[in-house]
Each structure stands twice: as structure tokens, then as C-alpha cells.
C-alpha atoms as a PDB file:
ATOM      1  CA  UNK A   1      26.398 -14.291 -40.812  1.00  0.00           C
ATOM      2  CA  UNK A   2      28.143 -11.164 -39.176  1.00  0.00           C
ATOM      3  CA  UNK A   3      25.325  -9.452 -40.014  1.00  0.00           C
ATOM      4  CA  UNK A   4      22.731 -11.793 -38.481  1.00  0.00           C
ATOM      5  CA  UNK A   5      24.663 -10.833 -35.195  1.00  0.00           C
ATOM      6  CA  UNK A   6      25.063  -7.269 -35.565  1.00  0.00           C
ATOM      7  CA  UNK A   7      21.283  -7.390 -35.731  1.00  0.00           C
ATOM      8  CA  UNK A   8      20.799  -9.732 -33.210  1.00  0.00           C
ATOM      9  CA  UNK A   9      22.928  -7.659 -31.177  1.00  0.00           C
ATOM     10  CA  UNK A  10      20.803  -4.606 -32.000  1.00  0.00           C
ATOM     11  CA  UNK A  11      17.377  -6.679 -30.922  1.00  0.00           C
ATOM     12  CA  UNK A  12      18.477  -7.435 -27.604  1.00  0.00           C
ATOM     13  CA  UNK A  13      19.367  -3.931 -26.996  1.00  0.00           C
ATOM     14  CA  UNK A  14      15.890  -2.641 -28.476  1.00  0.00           C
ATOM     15  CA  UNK A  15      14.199  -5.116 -26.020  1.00  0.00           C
ATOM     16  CA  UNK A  16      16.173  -4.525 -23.427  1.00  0.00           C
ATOM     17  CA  UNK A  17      14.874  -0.502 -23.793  1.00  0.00           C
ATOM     18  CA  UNK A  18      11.379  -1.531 -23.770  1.00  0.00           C
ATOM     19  CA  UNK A  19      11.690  -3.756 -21.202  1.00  0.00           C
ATOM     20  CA  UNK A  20      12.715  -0.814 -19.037  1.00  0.00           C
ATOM     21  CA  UNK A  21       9.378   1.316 -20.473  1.00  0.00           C
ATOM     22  CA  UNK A  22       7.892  -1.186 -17.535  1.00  0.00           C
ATOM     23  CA  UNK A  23       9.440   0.494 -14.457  1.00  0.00           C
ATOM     24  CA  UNK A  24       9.408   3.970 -15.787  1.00  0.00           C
ATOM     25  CA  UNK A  25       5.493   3.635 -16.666  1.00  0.00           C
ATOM     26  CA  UNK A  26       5.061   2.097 -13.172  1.00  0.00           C
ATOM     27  CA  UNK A  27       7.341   5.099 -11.620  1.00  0.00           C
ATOM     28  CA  UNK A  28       5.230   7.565 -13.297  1.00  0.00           C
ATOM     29  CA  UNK A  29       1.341   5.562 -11.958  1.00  0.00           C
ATOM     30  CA  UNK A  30       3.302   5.673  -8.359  1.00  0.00           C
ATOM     31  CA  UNK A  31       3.591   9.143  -8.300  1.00  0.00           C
ATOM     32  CA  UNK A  32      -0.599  10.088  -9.100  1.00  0.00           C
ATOM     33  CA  UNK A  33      -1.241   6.367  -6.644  1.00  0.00           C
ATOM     34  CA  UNK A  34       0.842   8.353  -3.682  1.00  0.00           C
ATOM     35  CA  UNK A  35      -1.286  12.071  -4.552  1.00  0.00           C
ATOM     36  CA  UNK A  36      -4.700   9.428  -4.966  1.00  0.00           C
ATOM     37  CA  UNK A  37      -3.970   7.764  -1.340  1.00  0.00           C
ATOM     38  CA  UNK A  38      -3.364  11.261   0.689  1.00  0.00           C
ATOM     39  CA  UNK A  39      -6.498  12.587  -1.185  1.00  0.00           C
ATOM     40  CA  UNK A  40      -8.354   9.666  -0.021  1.00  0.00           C
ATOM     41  CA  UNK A  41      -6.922   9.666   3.287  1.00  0.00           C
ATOM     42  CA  UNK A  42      -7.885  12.892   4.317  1.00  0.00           C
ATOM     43  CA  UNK A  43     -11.199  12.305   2.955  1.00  0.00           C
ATOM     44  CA  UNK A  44     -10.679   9.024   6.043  1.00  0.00           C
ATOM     45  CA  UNK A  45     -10.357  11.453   8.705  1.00  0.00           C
ATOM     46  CA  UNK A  46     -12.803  14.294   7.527  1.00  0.00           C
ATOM     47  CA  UNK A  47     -15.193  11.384   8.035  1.00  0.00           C
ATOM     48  CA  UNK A  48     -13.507   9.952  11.651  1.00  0.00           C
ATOM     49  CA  UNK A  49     -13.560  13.486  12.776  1.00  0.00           C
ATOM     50  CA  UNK A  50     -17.514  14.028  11.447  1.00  0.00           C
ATOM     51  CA  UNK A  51     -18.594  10.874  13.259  1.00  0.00           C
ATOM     52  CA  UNK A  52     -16.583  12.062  16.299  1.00  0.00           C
ATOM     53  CA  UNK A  53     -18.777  15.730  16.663  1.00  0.00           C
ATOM     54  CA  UNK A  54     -21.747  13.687  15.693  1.00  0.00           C
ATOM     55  CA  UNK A  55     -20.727  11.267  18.751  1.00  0.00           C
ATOM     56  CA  UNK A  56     -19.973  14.127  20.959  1.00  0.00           C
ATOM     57  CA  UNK A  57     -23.348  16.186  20.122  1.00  0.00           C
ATOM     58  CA  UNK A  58     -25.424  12.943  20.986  1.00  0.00           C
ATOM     59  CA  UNK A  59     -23.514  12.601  24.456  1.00  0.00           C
ATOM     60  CA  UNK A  60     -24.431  16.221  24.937  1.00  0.00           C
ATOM     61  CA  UNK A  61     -27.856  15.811  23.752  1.00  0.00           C
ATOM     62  CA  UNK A  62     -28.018  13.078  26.823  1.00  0.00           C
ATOM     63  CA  UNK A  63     -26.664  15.003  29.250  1.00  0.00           C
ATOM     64  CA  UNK A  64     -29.022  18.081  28.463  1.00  0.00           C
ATOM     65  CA  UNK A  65     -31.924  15.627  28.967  1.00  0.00           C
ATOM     66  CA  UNK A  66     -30.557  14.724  32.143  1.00  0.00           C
ATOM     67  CA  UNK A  67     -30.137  18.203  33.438  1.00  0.00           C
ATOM     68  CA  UNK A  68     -34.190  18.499  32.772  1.00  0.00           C
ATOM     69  CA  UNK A  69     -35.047  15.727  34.451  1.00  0.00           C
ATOM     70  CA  UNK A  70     -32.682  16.694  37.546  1.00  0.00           C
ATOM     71  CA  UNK A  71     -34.389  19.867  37.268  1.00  0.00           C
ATOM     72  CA  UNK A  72     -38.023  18.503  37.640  1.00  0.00           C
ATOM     73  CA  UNK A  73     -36.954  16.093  40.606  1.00  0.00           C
ATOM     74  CA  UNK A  74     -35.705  19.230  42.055  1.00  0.00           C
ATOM     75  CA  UNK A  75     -39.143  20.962  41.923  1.00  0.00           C
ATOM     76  CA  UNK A  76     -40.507  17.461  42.894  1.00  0.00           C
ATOM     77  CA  UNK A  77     -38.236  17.214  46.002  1.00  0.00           C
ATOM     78  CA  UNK A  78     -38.959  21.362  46.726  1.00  0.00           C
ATOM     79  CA  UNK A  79     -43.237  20.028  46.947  1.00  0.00           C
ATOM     80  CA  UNK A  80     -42.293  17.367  49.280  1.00  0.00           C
ATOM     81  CA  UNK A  81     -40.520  19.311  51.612  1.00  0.00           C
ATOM     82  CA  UNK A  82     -43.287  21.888  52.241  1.00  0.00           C
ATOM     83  CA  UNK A  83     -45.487  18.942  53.106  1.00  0.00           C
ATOM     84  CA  UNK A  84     -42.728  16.632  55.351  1.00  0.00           C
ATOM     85  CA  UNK A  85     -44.520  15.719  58.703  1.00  0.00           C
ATOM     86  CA  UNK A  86     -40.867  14.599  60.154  1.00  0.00           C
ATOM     87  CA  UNK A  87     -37.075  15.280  60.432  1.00  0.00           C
ATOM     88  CA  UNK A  88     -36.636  11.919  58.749  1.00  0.00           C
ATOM     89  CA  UNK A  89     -38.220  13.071  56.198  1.00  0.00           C
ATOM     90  CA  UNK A  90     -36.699  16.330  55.623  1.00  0.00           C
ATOM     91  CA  UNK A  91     -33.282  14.795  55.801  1.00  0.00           C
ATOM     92  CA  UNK A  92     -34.039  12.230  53.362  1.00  0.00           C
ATOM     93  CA  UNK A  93     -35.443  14.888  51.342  1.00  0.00           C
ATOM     94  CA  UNK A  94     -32.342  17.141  51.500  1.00  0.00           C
ATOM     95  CA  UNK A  95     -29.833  14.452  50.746  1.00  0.00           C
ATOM     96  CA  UNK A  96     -32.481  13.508  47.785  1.00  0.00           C
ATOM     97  CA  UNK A  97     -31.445  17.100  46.813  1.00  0.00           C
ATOM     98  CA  UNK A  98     -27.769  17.060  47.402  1.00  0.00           C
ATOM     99  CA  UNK A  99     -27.754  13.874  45.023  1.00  0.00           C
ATOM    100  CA  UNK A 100     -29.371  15.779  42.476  1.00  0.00           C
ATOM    101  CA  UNK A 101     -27.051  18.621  42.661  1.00  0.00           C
ATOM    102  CA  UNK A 102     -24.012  16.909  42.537  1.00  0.00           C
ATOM    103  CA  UNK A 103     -25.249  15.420  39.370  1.00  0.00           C
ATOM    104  CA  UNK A 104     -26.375  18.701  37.999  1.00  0.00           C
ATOM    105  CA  UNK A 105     -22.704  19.872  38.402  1.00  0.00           C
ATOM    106  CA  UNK A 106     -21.836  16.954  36.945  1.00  0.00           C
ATOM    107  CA  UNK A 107     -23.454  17.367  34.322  1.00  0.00           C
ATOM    108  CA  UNK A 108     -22.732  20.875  33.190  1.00  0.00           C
ATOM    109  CA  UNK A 109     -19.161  20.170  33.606  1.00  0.00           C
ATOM    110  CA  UNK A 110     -19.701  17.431  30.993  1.00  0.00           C
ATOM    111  CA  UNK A 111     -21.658  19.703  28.799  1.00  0.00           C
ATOM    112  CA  UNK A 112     -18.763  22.118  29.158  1.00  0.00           C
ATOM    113  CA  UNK A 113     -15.754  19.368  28.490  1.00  0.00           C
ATOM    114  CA  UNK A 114     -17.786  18.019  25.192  1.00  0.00           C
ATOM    115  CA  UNK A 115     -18.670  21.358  23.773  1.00  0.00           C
ATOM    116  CA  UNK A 116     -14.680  21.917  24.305  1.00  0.00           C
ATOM    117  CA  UNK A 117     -14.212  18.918  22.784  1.00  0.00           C
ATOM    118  CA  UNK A 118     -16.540  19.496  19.181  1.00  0.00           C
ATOM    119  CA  UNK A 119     -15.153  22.904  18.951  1.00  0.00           C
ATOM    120  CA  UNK A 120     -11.754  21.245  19.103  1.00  0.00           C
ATOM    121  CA  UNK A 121     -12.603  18.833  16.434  1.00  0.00           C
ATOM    122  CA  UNK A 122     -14.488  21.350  14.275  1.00  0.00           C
ATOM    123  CA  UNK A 123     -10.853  23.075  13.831  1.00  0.00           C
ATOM    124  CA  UNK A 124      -8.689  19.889  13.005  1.00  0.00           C
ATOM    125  CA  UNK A 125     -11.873  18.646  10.295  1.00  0.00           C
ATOM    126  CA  UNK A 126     -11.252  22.774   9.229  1.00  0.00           C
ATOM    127  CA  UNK A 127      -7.868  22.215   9.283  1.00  0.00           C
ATOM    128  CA  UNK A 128      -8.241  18.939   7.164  1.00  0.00           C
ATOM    129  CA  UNK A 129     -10.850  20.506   4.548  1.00  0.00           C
ATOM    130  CA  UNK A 130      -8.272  23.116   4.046  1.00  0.00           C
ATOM    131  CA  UNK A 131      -5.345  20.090   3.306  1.00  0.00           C
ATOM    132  CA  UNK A 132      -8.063  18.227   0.818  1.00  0.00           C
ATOM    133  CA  UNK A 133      -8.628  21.017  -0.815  1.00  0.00           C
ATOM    134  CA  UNK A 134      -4.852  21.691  -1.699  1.00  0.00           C
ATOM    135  CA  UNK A 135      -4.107  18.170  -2.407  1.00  0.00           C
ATOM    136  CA  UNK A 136      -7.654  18.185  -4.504  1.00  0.00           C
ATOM    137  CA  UNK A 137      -5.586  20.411  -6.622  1.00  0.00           C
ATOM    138  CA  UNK A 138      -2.423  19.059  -6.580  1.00  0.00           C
ATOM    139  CA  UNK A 139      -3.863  15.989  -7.396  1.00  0.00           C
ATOM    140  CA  UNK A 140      -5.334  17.172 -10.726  1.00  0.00           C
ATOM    141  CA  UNK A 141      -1.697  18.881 -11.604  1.00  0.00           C
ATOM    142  CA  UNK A 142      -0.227  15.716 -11.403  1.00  0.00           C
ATOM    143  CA  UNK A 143      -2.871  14.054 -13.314  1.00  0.00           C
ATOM    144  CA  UNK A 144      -2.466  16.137 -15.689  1.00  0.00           C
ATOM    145  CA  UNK A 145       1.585  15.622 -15.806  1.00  0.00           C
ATOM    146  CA  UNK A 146       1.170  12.290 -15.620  1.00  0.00           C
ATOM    147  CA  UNK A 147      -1.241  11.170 -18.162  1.00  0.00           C
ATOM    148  CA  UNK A 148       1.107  14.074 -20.384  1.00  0.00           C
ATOM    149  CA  UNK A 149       4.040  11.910 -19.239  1.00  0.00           C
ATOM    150  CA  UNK A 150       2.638   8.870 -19.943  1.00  0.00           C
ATOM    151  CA  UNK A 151       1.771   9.829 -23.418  1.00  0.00           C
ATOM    152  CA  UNK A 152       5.342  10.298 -24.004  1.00  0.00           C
ATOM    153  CA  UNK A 153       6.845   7.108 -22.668  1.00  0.00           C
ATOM    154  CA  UNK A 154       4.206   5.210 -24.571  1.00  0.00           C
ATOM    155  CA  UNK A 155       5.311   6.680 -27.971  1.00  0.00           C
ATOM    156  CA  UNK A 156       8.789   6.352 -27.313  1.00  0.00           C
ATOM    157  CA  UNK A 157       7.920   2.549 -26.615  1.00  0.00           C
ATOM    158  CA  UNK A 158       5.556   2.357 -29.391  1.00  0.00           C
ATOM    159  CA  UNK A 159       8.403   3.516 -31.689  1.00  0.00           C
ATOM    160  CA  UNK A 160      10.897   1.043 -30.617  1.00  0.00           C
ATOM    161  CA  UNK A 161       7.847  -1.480 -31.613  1.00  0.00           C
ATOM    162  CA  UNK A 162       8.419   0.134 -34.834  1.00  0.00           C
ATOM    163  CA  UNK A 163      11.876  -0.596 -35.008  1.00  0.00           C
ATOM    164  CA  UNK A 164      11.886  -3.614 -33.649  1.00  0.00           C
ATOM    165  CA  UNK A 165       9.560  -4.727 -35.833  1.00  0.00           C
ATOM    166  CA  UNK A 166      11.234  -3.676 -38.945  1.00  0.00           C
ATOM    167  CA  UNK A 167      14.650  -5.421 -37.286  1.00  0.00           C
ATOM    168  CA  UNK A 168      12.389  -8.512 -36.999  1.00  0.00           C
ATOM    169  CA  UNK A 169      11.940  -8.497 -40.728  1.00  0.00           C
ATOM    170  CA  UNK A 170      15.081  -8.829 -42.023  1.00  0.00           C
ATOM    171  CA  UNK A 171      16.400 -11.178 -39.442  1.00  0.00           C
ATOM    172  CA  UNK A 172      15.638 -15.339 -40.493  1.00  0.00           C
ATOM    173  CA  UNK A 173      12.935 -16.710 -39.298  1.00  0.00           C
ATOM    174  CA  UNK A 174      15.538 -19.283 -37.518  1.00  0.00           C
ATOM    175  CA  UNK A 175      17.448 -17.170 -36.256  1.00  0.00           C
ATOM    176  CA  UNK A 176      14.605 -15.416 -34.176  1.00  0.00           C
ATOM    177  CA  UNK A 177      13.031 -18.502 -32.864  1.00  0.00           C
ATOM    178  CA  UNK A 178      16.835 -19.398 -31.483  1.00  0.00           C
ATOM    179  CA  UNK A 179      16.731 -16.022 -30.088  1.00  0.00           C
ATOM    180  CA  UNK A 180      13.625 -16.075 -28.207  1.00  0.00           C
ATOM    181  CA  UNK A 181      14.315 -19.353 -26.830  1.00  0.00           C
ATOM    182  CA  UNK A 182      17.163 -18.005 -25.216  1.00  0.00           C
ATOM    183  CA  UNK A 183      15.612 -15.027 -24.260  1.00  0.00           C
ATOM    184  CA  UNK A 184      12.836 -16.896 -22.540  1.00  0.00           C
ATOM    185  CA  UNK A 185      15.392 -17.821 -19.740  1.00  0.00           C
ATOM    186  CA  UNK A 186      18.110 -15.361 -19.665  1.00  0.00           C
ATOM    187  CA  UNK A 187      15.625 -11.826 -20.804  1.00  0.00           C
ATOM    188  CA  UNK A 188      17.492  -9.042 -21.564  1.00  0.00           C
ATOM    189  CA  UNK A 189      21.205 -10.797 -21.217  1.00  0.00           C
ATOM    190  CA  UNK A 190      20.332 -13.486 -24.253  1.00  0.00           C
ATOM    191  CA  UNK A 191      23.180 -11.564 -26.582  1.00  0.00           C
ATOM    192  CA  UNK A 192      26.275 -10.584 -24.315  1.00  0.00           C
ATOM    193  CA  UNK A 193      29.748  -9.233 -25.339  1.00  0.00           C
ATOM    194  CA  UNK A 194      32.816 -11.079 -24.651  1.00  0.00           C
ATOM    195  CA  UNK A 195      35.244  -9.210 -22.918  1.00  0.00           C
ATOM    196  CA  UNK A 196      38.584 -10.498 -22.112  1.00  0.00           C
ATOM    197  CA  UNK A 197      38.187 -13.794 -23.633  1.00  0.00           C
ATOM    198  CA  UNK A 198      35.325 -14.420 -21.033  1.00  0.00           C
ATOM    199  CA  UNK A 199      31.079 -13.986 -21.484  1.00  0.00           C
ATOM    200  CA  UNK A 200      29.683 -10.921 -20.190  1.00  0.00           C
ATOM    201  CA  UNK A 201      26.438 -13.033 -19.485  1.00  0.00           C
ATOM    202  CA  UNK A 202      28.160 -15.321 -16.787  1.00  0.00           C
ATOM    203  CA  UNK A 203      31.559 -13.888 -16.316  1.00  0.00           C
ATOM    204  CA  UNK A 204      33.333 -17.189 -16.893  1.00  0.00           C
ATOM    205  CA  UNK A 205      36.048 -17.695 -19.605  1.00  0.00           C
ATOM    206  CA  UNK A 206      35.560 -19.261 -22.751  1.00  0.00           C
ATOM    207  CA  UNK A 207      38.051 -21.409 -24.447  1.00  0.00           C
ATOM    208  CA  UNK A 208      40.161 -20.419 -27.279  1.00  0.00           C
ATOM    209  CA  UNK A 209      37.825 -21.920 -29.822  1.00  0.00           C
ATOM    210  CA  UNK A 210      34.832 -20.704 -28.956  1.00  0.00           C
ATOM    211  CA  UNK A 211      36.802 -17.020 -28.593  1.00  0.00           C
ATOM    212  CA  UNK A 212      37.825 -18.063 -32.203  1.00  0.00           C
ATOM    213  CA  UNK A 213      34.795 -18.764 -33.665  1.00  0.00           C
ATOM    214  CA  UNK A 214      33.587 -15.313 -31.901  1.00  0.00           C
ATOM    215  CA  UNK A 215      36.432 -13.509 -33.585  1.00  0.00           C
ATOM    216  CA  UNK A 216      35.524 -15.297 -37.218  1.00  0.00           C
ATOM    217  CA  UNK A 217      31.306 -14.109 -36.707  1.00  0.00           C
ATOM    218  CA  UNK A 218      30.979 -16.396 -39.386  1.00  0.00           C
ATOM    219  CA  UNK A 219      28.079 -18.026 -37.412  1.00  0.00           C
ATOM    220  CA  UNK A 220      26.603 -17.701 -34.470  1.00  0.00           C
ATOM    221  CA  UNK A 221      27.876 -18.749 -31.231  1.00  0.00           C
ATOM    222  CA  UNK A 222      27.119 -19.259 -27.524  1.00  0.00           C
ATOM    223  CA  UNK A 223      28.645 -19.614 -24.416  1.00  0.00           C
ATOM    224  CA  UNK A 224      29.731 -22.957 -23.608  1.00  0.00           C
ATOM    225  CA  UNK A 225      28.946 -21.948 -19.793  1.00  0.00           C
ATOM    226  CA  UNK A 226      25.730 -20.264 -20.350  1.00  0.00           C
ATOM    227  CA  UNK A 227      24.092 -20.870 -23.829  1.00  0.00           C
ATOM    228  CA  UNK A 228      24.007 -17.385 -24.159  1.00  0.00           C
ATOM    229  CA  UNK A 229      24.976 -16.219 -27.339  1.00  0.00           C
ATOM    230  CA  UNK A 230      28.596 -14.068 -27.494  1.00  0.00           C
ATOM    231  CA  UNK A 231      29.528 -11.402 -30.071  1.00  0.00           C
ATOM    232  CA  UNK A 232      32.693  -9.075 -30.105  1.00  0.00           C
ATOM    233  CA  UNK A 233      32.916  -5.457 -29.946  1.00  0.00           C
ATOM    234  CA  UNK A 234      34.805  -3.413 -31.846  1.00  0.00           C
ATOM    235  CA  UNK A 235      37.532  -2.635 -28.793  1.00  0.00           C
ATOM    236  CA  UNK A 236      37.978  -6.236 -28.445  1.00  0.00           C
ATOM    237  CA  UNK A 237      38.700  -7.228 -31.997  1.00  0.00           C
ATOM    238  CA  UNK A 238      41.921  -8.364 -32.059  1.00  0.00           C
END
């Protein structure tokens, strides 16, 4: 029976090490997830700052329309005043033109602030098309590194399948099943050392018989606390 639980002890540390490929395979993903998101973030404000100029080109646009029209009311308001009959006229006339002014200023200022404004956001999309690029290639280093790394974690695992598998082989079918049921509830802490004369699975002492029948390994047996099930080793034989 001792060696039933040497090998059960040597199952439950093989699945304990694949159980830890998990985190280490999900460790690696994060690392290519994190270059994926900044790659696709830039890419997000390339397109904010594109729809920004294209915003700020269509504002000028307007105001460049406007600047004709003002400029064709001023003609307008230059006919009328070679043909005004009265000083009411002519004042109304020049305050029509004052109007029109101040909005032509107006105007050009704007012009001037936006075109300030799209050559301003030209550089920071310049800026960003410079970043994508290096994290473009970043990106497909650690693509590369990870799908190398990956490649290696998944043998390792697939040859601790192996093992386990030839483990599985020798052990009774029994045995197993008993196994597994424990390991369905307590995972990788179903075969625990006793240490002490108490269960390294729940840290509470056992009696003197069950630390007996330990000692014997002439079959297998489990905390009386926990269910798990206990073995020896070697610094604690007595």
C-alpha cells in the first residue's frame, strides 16, 4: 500500500504543476493583450485627432464663406451709399458697414485661431503615428516571444500529461476515483504531509491513531478533520 501513496503523493504534485501552467500561460497572453491595447489605443486617438482637423477645416470652410459674403454686402452697402438721398440714410448705411467689419475681423481672427489649432493637432496625430509605429513593432517582437514562449510552457505541460498519464496507469482504478473525489473539493491540497503530528491540509492535529496508521502506510488514510488524505515524509518518520 506504501506504494499506492508514494504515487499518490507524486500525482498530486504533478497536478498541482499543471495546474500552475494556467497562470503562467495567462501571464504570458497578458503581456501581447497590454502591447494589443496601446496599439489599438493609439490607433483611438489617431482617429479622435483626424475627426478633430476634419472638424476644424469645416468650421474654417464656414467662416471663409462668411468672409465672401461680408465682402459682397460690403460692395452692396459701397452702391447704396453713392445713391443715399439723406443723412439717415448714410448713417444707417455706415453702421450697416461697421457691422460688417467687425464681423470680418471676427472672422479672420477665427480663421487664424483654427488654422493654429489643425496645425497643432497635425503635430500630436504626427507625434502619435510616430508612437504606433514603434509599438507596431514592438508589438510583433512580443508576438513573436510570446507565441515562442508559449510553445514552451505548452510542452512542458504536455509532458507532465505524459507522466501523469503513465502514473495513472499503475495506480488502481480505486484508488484514483478516491483521489479525484477528494480532489474535486480540496484541488491541489487532496494529498498533504503531516507535520508534527498535525495535517498540513488544515493545520489541526490528528490523534495518535490516525498518526499511527500514517506511520504504518499500510493503507491509506485521511484526516479525521479534513478528509484529506495524510502521508509522512521522510524527516518525520519516526
Amino acid at each position: 500500500m506504501k506504494q499506492f501513496i508514494d504515487q499518490l503523493v507524486e500525482l498530486s504534485k504533478i497536478d498541482k504543476q499543471i495546474d500552475e501552467f494556467g497562470p503562467k500561460i495567462e501571464a504570458v497572453e497578458e503581456k501581447l493583450k497590454r502591447a494589443q491595447e496601446e496599439v489599438e489605443s493609439l490607433k483611438r486617438g489617431i482617429d479622435e485627432i483626424d475627426e478633430e482637423i476634419k472638424e476644424c477645416q469645416v468650421k474654417q470652410a464656414k467662416n471663409e464663406l462668411h468672409l465672401k459674403e461680408l465682402a459682397e454686402k460690403l460692395k452692396e452697402i459701397e452702391k447704396k451709399s453713392a445713391q443715399v438721398k439723406t443723412e439717415k440714410e448714410l448713417k444707417a448705411l455706415q453702421l450697416e458697414e461697421d457691422i460688417a467689419r467687425e464681423q470680418i475681423n471676427f472672422a479672420n481672427e477665427e480663421i487664424e485661431r483654427l488654422e493654429r489649432l489643425c496645425t497643432t493637432k497635425r503635430e500630436e496625430r504626427e507625434e502619435l503615428l510616430a508612437k504606433l509605429q514603434e509599438q507596431e513593432s514592438a508589438l510583433a517582437q512580443i508576438k513573436e516571444a510570446v507565441e515562442e514562449e508559449l510553445a514552451n510552457l505548452n510542452a512542458q505541460r504536455e509532458a507532465l500529461f505524459e507522466k501523469k498519464s503513465q502514473l495513472i496507469a499503475k495506480i488502481p482504478q480505486p484508488i484514483l476515483v478516491f483521489y479525484e473525489k477528494i480532489r474535486r473539493w480540496a484541488g491541489n491540497s487532496a494529498v498533504v504531509p503531516v507535520r508534527k503530528q498535525a495535517c498540513m491540509g488544515c493545520y489541526m492535529k490528528i490523534n495518535d491513531k490516525t498518526y499511527a496508521q500514517v506511520i504504518k502506510g499500510e493503507e491509506i488514510t485521511t484526516c479525521p478533520h479534513c478528509g484529506r488524505i495524510l502521508y509522512l515524509e521522510e524527516e518525520e518518520q519516526p
